[in-house]
Protein backbone atom coordinates (compact mmCIF):
# COMPACT_ATOMS: atom_id res chain seq x y z
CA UNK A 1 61.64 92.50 66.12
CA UNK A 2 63.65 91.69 69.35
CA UNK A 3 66.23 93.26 70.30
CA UNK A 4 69.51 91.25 71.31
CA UNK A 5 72.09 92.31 73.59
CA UNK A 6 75.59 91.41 73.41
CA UNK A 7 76.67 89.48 76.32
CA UNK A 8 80.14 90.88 77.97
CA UNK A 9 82.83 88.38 78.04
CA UNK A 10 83.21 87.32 81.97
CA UNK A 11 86.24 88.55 83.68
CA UNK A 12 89.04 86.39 85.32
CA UNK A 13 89.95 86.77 88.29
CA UNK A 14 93.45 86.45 88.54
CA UNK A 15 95.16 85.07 91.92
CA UNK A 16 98.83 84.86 92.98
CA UNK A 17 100.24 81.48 93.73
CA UNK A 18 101.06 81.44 97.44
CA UNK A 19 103.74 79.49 99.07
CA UNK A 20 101.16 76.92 99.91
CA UNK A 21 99.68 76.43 96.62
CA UNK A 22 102.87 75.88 95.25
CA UNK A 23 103.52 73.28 98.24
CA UNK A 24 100.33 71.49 97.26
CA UNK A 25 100.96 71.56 93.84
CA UNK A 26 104.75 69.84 94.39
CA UNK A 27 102.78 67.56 96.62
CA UNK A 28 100.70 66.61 93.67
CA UNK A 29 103.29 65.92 91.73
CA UNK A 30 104.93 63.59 93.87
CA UNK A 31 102.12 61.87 93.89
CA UNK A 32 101.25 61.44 90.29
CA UNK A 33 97.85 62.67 90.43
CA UNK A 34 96.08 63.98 87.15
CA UNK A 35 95.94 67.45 86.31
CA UNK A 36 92.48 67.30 86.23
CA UNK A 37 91.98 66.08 89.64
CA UNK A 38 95.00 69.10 90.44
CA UNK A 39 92.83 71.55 89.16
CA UNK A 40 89.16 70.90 90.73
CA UNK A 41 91.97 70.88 94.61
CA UNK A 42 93.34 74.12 93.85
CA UNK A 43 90.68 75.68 91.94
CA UNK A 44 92.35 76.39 89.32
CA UNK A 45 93.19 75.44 84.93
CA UNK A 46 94.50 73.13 83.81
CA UNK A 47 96.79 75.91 81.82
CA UNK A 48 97.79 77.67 84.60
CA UNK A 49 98.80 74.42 86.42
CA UNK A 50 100.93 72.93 83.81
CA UNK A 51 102.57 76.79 83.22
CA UNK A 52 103.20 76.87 86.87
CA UNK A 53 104.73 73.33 87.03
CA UNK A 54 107.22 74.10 84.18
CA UNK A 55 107.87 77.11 85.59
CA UNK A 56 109.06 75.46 88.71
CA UNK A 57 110.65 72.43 86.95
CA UNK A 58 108.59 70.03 88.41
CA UNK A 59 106.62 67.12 86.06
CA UNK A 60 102.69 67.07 86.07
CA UNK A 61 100.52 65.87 84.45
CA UNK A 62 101.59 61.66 84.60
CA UNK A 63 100.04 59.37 82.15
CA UNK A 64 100.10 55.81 82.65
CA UNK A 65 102.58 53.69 81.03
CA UNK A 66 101.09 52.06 78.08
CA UNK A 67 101.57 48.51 77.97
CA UNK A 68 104.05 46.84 76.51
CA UNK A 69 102.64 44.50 73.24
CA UNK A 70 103.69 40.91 72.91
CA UNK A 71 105.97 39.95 69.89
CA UNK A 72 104.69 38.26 67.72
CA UNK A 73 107.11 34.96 66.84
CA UNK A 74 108.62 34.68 63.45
């Protein structure tokens, strides 16, 4: 019989927001750019994005407007 191993559970490595991430991420938001496209820039989740935006009061995360359907007549 083989033996299995457990495999540990990998670590994350927390990081601090600096002054400039937080710039870049208010920048983002200005901008209306997608979380996901937020989060591959800064290197960072999704989560800890959208925590850090609501932490700062600031909107993320835009989704386009859907459009508006046509009446139909009576």
């Amino acid at each position: 019989m083989a033996k299995t191993v457990a495999r540990r559970a990998k670590r994350v490595a927390r990081r601090d927001w600096s002054a400039q991430d937080e710039r870049e991420l208010k920048r983002h938001s200005k901008s209306k750019t997608p979380v996901k496209d937020i989060s591959k820039a800064l290197k960072r989740t999704a989560g800890a994005l959208r925590q850090k935006a609501r932490h700062l009061g600031i909107p993320i995360g835009h989704r386009r407007a859907k459009k508006k359907r046509a009446r139909r007549p009576l």
